[in-house]
PDB file of N, CA and C in Angstrom:
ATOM      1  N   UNK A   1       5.383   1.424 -10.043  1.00  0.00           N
ATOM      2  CA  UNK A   1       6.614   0.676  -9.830  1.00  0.00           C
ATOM      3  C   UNK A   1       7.772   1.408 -10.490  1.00  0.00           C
ATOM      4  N   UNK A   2       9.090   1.004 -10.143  1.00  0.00           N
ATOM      5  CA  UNK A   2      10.105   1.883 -10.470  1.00  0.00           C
ATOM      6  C   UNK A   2      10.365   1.032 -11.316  1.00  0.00           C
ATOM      7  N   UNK A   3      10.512  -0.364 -11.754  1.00  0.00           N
ATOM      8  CA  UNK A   3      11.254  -1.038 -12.386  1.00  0.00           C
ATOM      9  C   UNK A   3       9.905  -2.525 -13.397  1.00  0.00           C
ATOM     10  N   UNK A   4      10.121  -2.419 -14.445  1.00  0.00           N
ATOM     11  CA  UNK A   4       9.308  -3.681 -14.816  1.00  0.00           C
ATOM     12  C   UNK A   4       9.442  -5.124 -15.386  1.00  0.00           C
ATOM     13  N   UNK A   5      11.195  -4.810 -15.361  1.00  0.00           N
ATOM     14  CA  UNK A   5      12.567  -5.701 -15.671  1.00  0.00           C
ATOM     15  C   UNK A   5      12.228  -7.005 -15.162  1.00  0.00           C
ATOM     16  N   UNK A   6      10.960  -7.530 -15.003  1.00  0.00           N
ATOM     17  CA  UNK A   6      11.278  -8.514 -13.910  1.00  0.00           C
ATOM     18  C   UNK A   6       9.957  -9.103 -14.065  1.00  0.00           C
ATOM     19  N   UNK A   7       9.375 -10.789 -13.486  1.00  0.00           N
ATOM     20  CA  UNK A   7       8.393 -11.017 -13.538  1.00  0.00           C
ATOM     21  C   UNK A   7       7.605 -10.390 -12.287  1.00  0.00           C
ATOM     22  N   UNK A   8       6.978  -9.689 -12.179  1.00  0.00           N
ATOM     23  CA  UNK A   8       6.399  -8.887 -11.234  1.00  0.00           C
ATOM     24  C   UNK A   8       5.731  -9.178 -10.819  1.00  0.00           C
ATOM     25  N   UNK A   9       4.314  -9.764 -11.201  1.00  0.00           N
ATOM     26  CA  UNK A   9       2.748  -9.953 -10.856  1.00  0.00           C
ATOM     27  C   UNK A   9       2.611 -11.154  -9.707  1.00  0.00           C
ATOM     28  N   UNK A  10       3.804 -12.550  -9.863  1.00  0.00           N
ATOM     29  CA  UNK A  10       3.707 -12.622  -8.457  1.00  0.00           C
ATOM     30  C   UNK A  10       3.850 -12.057  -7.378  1.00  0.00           C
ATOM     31  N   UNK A  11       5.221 -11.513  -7.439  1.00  0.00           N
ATOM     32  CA  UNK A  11       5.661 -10.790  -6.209  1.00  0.00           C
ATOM     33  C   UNK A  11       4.283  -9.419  -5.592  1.00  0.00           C
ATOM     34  N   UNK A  12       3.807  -8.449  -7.027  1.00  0.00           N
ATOM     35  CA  UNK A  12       3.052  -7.898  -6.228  1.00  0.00           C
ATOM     36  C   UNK A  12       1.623  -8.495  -6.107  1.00  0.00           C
ATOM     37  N   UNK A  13       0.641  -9.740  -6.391  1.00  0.00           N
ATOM     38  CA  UNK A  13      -0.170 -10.799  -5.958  1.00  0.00           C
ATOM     39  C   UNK A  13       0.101 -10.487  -4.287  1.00  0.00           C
ATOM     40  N   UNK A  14       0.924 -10.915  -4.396  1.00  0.00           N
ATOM     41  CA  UNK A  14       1.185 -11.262  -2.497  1.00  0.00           C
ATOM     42  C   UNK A  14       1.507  -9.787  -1.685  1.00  0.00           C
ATOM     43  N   UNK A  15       2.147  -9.145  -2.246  1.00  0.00           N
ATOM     44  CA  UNK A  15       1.839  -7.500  -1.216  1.00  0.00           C
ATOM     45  C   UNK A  15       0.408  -7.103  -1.566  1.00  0.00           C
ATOM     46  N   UNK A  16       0.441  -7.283  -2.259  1.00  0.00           N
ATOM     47  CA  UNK A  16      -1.480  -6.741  -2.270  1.00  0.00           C
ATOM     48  C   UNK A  16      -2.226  -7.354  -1.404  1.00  0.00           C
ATOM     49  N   UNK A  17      -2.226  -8.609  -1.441  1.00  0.00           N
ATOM     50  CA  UNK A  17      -2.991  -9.723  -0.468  1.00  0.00           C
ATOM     51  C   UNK A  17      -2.300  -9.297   1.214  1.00  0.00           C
ATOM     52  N   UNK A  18      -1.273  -9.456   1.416  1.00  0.00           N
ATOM     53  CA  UNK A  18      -0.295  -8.624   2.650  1.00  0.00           C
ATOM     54  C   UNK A  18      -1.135  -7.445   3.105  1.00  0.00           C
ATOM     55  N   UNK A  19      -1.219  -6.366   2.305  1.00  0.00           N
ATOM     56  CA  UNK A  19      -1.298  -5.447   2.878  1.00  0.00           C
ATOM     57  C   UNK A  19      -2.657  -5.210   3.025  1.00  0.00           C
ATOM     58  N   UNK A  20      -3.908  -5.782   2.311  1.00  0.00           N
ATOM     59  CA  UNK A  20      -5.236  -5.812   2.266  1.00  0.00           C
ATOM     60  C   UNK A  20      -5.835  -7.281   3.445  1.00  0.00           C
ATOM     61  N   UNK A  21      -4.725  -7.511   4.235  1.00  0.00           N
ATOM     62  CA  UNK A  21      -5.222  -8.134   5.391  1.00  0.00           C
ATOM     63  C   UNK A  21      -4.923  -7.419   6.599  1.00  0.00           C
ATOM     64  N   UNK A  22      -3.967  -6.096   6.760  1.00  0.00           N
ATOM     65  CA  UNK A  22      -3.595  -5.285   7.614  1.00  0.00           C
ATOM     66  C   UNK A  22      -4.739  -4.536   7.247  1.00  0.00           C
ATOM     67  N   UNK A  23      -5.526  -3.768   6.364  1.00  0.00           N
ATOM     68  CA  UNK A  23      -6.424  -2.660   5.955  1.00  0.00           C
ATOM     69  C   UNK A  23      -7.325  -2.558   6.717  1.00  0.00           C
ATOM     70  N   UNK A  24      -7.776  -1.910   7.570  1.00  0.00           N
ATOM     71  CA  UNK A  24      -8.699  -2.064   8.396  1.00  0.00           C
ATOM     72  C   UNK A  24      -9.004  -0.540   8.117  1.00  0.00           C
ATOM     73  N   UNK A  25     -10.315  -0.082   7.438  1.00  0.00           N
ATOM     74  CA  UNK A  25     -11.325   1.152   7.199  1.00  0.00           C
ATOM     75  C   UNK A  25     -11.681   1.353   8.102  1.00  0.00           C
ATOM     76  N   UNK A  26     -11.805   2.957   8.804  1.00  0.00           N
ATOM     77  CA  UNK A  26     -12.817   3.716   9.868  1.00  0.00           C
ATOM     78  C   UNK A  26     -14.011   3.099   9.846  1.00  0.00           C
ATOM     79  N   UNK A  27     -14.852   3.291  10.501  1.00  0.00           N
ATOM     80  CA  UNK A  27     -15.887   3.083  10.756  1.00  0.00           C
ATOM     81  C   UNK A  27     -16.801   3.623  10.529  1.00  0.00           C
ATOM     82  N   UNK A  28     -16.721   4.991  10.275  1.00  0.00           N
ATOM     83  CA  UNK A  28     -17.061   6.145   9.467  1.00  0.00           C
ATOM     84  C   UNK A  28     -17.691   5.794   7.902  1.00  0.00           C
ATOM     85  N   UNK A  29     -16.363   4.703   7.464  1.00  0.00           N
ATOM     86  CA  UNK A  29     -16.439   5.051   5.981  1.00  0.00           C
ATOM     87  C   UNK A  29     -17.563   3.788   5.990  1.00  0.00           C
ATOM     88  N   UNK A  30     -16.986   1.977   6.805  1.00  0.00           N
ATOM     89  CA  UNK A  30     -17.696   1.101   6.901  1.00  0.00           C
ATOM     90  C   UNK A  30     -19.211   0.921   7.406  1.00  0.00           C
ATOM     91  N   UNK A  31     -19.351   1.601   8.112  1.00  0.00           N
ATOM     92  CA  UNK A  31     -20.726   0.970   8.483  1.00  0.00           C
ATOM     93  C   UNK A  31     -21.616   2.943   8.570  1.00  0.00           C
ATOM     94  N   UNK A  32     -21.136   3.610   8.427  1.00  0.00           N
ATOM     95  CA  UNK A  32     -21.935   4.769   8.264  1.00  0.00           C
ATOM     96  C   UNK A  32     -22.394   5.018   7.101  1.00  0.00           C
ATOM     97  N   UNK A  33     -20.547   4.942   6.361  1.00  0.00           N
ATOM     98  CA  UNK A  33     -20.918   5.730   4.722  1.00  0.00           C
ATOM     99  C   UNK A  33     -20.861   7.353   4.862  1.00  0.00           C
ATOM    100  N   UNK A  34     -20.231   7.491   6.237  1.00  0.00           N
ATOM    101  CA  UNK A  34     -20.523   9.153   5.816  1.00  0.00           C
ATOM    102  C   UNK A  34     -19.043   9.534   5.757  1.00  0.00           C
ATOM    103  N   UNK A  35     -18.319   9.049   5.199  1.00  0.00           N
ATOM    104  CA  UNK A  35     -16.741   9.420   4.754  1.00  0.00           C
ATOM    105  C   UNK A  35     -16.178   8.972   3.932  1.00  0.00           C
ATOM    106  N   UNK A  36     -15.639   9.583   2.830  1.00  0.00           N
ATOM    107  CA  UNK A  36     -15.451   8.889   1.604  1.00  0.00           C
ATOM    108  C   UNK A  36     -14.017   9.679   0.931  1.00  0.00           C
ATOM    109  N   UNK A  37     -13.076   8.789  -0.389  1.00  0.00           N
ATOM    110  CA  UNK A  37     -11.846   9.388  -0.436  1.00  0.00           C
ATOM    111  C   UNK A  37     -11.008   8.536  -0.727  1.00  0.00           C
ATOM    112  N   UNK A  38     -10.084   8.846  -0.751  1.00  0.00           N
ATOM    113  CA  UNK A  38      -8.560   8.140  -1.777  1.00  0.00           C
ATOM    114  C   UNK A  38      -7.275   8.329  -0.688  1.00  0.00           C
ATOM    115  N   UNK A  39      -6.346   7.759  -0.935  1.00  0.00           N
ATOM    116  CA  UNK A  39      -4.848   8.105  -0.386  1.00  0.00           C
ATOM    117  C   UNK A  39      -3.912   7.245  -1.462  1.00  0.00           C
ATOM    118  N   UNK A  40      -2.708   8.308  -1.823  1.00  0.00           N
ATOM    119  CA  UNK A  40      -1.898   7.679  -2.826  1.00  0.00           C
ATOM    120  C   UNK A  40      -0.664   7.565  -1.320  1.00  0.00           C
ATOM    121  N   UNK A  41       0.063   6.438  -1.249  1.00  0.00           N
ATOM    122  CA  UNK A  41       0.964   5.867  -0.264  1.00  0.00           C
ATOM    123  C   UNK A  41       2.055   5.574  -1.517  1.00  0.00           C
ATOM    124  N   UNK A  42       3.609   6.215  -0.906  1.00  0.00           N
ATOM    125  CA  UNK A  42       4.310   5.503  -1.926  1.00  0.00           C
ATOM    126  C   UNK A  42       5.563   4.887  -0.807  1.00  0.00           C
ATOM    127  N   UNK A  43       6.217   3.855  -1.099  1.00  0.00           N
ATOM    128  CA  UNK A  43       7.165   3.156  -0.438  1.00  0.00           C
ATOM    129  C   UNK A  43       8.118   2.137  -0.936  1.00  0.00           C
ATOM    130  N   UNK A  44       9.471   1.989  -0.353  1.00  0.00           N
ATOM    131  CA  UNK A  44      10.259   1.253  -1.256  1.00  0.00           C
ATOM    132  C   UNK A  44      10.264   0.126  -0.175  1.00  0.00           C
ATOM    133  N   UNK A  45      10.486  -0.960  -1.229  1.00  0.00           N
ATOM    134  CA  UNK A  45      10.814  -2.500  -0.567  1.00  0.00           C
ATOM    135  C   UNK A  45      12.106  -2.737  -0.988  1.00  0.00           C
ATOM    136  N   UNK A  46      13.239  -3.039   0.369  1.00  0.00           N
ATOM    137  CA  UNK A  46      14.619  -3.385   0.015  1.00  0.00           C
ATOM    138  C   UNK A  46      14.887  -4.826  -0.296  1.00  0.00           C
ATOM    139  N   UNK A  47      15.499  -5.109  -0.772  1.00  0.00           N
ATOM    140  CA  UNK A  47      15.990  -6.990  -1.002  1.00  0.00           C
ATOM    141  C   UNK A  47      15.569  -7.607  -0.066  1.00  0.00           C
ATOM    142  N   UNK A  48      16.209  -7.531   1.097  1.00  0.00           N
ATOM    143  CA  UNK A  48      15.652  -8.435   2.085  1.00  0.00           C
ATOM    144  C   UNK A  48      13.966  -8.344   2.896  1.00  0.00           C
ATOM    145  N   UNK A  49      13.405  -7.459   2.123  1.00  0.00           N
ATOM    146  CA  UNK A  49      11.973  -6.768   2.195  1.00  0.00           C
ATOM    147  C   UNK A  49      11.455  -6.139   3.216  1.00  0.00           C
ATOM    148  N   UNK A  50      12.936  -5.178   4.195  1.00  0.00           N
ATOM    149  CA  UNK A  50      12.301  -4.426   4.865  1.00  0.00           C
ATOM    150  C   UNK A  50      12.051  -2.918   3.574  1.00  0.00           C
ATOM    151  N   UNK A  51      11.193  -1.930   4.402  1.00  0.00           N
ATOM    152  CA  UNK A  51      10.266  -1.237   3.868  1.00  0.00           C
ATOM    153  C   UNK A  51      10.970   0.104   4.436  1.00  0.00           C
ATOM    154  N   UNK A  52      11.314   1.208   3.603  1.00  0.00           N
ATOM    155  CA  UNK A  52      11.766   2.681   4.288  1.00  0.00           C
ATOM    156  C   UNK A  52      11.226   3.447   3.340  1.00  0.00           C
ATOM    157  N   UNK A  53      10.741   4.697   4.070  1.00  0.00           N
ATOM    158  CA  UNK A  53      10.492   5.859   3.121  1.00  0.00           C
ATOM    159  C   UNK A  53       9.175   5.964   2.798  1.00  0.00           C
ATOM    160  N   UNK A  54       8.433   5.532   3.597  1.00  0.00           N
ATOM    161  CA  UNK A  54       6.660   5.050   3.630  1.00  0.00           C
ATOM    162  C   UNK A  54       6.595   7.280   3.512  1.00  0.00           C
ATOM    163  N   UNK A  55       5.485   7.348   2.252  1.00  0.00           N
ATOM    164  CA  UNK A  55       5.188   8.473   2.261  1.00  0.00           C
ATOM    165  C   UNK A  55       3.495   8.601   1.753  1.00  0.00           C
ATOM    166  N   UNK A  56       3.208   9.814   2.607  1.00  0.00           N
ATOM    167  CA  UNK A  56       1.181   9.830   1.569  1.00  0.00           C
ATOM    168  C   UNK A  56       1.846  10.752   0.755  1.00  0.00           C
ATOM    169  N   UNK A  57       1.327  10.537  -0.568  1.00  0.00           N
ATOM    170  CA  UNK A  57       1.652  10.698  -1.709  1.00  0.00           C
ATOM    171  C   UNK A  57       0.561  12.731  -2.145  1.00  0.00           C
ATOM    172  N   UNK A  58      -0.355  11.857  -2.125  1.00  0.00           N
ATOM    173  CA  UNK A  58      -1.747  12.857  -2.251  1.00  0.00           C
ATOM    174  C   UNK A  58      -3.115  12.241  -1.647  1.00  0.00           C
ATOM    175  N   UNK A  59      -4.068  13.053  -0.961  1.00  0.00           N
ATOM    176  CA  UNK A  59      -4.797  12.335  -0.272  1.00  0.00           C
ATOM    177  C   UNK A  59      -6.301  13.390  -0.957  1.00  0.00           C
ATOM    178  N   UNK A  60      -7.944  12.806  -0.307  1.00  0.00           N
ATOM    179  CA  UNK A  60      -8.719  13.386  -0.484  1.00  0.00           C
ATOM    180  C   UNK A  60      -9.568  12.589   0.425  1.00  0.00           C
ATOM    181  N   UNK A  61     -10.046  13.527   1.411  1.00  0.00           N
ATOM    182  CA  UNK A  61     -10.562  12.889   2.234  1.00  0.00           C
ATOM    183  C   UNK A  61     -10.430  13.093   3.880  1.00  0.00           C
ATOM    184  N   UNK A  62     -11.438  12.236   4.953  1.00  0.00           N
ATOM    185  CA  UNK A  62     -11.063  12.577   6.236  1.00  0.00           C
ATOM    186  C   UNK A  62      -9.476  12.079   5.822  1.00  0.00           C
ATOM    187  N   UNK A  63      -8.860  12.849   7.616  1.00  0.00           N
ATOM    188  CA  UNK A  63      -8.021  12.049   7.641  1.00  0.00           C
ATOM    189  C   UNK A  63      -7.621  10.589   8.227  1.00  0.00           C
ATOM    190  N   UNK A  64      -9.207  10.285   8.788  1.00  0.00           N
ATOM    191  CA  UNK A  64      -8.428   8.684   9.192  1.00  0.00           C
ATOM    192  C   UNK A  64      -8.462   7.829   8.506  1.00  0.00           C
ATOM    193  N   UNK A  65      -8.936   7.899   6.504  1.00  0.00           N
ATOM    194  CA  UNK A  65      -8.739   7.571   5.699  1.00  0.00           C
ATOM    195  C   UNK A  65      -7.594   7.181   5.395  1.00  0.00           C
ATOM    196  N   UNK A  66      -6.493   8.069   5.772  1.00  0.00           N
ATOM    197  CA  UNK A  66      -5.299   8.193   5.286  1.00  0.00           C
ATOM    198  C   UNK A  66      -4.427   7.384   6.374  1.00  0.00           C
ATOM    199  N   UNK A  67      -4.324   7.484   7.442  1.00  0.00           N
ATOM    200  CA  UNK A  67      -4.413   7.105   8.755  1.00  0.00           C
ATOM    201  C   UNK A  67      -4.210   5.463   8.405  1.00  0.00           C
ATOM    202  N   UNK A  68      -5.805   4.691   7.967  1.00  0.00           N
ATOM    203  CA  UNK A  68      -5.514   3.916   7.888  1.00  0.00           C
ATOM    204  C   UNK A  68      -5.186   2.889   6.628  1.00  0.00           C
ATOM    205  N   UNK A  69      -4.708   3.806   5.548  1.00  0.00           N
ATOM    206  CA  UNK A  69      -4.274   3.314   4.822  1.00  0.00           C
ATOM    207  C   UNK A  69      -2.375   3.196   5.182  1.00  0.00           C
ATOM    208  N   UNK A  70      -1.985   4.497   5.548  1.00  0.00           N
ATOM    209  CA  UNK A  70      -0.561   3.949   6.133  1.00  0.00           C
ATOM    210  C   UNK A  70      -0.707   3.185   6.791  1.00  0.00           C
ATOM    211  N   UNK A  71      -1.443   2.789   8.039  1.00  0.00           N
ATOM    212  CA  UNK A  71      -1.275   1.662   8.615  1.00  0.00           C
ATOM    213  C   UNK A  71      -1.428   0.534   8.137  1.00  0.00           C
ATOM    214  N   UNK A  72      -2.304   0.146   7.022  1.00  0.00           N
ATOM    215  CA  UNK A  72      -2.195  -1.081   6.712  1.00  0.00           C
ATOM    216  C   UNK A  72      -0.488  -1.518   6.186  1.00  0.00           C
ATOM    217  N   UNK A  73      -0.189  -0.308   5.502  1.00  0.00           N
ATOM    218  CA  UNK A  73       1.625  -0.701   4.292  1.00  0.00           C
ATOM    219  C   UNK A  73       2.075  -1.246   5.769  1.00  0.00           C
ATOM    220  N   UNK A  74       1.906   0.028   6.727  1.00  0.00           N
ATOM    221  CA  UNK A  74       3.199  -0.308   7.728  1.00  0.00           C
ATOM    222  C   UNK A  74       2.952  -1.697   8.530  1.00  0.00           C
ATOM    223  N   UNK A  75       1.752  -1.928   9.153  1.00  0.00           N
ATOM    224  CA  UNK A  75       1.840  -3.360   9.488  1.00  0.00           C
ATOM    225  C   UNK A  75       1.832  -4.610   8.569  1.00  0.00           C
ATOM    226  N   UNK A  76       2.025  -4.429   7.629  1.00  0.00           N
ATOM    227  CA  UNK A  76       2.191  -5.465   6.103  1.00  0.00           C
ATOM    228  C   UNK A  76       3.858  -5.780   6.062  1.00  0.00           C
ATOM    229  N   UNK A  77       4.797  -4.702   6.625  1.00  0.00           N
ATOM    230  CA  UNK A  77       5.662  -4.845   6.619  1.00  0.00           C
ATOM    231  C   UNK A  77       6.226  -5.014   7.932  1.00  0.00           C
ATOM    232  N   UNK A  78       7.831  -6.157   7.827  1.00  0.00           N
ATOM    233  CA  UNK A  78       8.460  -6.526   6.856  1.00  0.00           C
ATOM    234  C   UNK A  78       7.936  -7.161   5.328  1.00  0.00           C
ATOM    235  N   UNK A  79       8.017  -6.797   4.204  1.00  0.00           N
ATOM    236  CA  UNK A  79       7.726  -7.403   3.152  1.00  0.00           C
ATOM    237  C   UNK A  79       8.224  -9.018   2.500  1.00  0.00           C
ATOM    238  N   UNK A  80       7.742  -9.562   1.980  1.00  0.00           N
ATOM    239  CA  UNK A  80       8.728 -10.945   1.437  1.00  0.00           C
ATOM    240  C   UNK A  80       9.505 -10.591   1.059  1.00  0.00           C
ATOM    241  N   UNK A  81      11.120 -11.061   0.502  1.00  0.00           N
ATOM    242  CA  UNK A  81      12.062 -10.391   0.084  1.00  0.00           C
ATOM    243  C   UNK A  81      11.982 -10.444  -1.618  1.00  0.00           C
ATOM    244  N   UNK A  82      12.325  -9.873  -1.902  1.00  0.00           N
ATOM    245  CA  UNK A  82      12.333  -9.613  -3.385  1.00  0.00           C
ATOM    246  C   UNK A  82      13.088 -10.359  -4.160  1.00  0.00           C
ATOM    247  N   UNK A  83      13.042 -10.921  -5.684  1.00  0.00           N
ATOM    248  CA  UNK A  83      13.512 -12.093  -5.899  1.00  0.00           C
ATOM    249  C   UNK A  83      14.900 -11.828  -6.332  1.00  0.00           C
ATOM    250  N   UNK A  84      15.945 -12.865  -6.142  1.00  0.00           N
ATOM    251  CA  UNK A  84      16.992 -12.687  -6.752  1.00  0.00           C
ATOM    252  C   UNK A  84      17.728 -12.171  -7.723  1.00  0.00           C
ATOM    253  N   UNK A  85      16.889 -11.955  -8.773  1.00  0.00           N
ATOM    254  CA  UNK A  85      17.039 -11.765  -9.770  1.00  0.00           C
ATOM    255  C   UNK A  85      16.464  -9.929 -10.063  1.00  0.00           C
ATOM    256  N   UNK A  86      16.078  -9.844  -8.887  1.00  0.00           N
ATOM    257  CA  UNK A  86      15.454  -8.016  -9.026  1.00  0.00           C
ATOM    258  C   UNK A  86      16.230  -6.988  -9.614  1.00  0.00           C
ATOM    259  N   UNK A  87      16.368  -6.600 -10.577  1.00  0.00           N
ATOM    260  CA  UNK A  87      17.496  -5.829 -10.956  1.00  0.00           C
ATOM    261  C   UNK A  87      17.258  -4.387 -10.496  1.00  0.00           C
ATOM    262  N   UNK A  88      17.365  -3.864  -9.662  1.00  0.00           N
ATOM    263  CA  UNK A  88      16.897  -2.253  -8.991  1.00  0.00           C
ATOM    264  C   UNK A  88      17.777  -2.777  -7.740  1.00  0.00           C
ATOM    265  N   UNK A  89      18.119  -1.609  -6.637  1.00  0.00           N
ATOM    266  CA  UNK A  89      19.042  -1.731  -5.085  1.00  0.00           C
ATOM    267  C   UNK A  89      17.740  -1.909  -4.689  1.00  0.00           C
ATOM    268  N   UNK A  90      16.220  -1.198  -4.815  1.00  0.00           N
ATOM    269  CA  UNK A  90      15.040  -1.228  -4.650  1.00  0.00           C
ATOM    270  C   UNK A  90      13.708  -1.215  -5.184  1.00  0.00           C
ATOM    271  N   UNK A  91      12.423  -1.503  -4.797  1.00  0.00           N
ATOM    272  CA  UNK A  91      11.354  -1.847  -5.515  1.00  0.00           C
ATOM    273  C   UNK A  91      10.653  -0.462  -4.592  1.00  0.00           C
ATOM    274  N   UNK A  92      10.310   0.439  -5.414  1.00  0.00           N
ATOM    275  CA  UNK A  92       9.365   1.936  -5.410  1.00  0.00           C
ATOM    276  C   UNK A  92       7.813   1.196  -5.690  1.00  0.00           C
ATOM    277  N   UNK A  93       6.937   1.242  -4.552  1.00  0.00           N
ATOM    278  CA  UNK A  93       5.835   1.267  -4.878  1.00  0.00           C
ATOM    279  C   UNK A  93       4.734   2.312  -4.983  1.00  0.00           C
ATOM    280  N   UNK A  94       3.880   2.576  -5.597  1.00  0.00           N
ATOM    281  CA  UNK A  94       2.910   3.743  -5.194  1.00  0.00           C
ATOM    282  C   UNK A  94       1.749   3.278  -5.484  1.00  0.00           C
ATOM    283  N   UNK A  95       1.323   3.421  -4.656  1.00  0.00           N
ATOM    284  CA  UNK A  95      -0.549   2.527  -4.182  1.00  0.00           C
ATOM    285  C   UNK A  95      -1.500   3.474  -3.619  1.00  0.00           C
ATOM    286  N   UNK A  96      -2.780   3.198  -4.416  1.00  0.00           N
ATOM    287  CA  UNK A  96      -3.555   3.793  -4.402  1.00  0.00           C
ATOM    288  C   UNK A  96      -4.594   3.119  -3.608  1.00  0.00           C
ATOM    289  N   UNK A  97      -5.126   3.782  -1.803  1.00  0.00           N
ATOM    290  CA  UNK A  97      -5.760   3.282  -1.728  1.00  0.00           C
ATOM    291  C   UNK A  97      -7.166   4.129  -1.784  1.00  0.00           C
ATOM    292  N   UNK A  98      -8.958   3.094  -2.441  1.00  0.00           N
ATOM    293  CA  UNK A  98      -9.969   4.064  -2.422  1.00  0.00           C
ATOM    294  C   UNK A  98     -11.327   3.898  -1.578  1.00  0.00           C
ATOM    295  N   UNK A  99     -11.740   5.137  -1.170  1.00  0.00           N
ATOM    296  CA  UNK A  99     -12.753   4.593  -0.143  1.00  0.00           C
ATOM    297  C   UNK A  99     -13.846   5.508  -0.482  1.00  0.00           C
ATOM    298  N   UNK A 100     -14.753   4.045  -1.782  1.00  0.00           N
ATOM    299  CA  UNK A 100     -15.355   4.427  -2.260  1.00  0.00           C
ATOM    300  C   UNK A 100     -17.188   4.133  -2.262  1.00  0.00           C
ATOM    301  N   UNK A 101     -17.960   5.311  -1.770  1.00  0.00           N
ATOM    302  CA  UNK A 101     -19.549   4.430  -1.611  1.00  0.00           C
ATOM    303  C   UNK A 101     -20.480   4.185  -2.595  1.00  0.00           C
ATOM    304  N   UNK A 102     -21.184   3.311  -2.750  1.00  0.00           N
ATOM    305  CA  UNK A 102     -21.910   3.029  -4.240  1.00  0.00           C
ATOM    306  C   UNK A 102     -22.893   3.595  -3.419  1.00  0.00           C
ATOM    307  N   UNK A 103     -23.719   4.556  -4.472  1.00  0.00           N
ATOM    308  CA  UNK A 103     -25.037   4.983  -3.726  1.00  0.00           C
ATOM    309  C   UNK A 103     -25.913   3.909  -4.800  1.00  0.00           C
TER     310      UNK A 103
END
């Protein structure tokens, strides 16, 4: 996060929950197990909680790992809007998503 000025943990409670209902894993990684890996996604949320500047950060892994970890941010967004009181023009996120197999 860019900013910690603020009560935070609701606001990000609910993008987490948001964007981990868009997440939809290859199939590869789900029901094979034969693809495995990380993607760092970073993105800003504006006041009114649209979303610009969606970037992969650093990745390891296939790429439809990565694939569908942007897709989850991007269909998560528009975001809720950010609270009144947000003191930043914007909220910088960087999220880590991992796709990880327990042997």
């Amino acid at each position: 996060l860019n900013t910690t000025a603020w009560d935070f943990a609701p606001y990000l409670l609910d993008l987490k929950h948001s964007i981990k209902q868009h997440w939809i894993p290859p199939l590869a990684f789900t029901a094979l197990g034969a693809i495995h890996g990380y993607t760092w996604v970073r993105f800003r949320i504006y006041p009114d909680g649209h979303m610009e500047t969606m970037e992969i950060v650093e990745t390891e892994g296939h790429d439809s790992l990565h694939r569908s970890s942007a897709n989850a941010v991007r269909g998560a967004a528009p975001f809720r809007p950010l609270p009144g009181d947000f003191p930043e023009p914007y909220l910088e996120v960087t999220a880590k998503f991992t796709y990880f197999i327990k042997r």
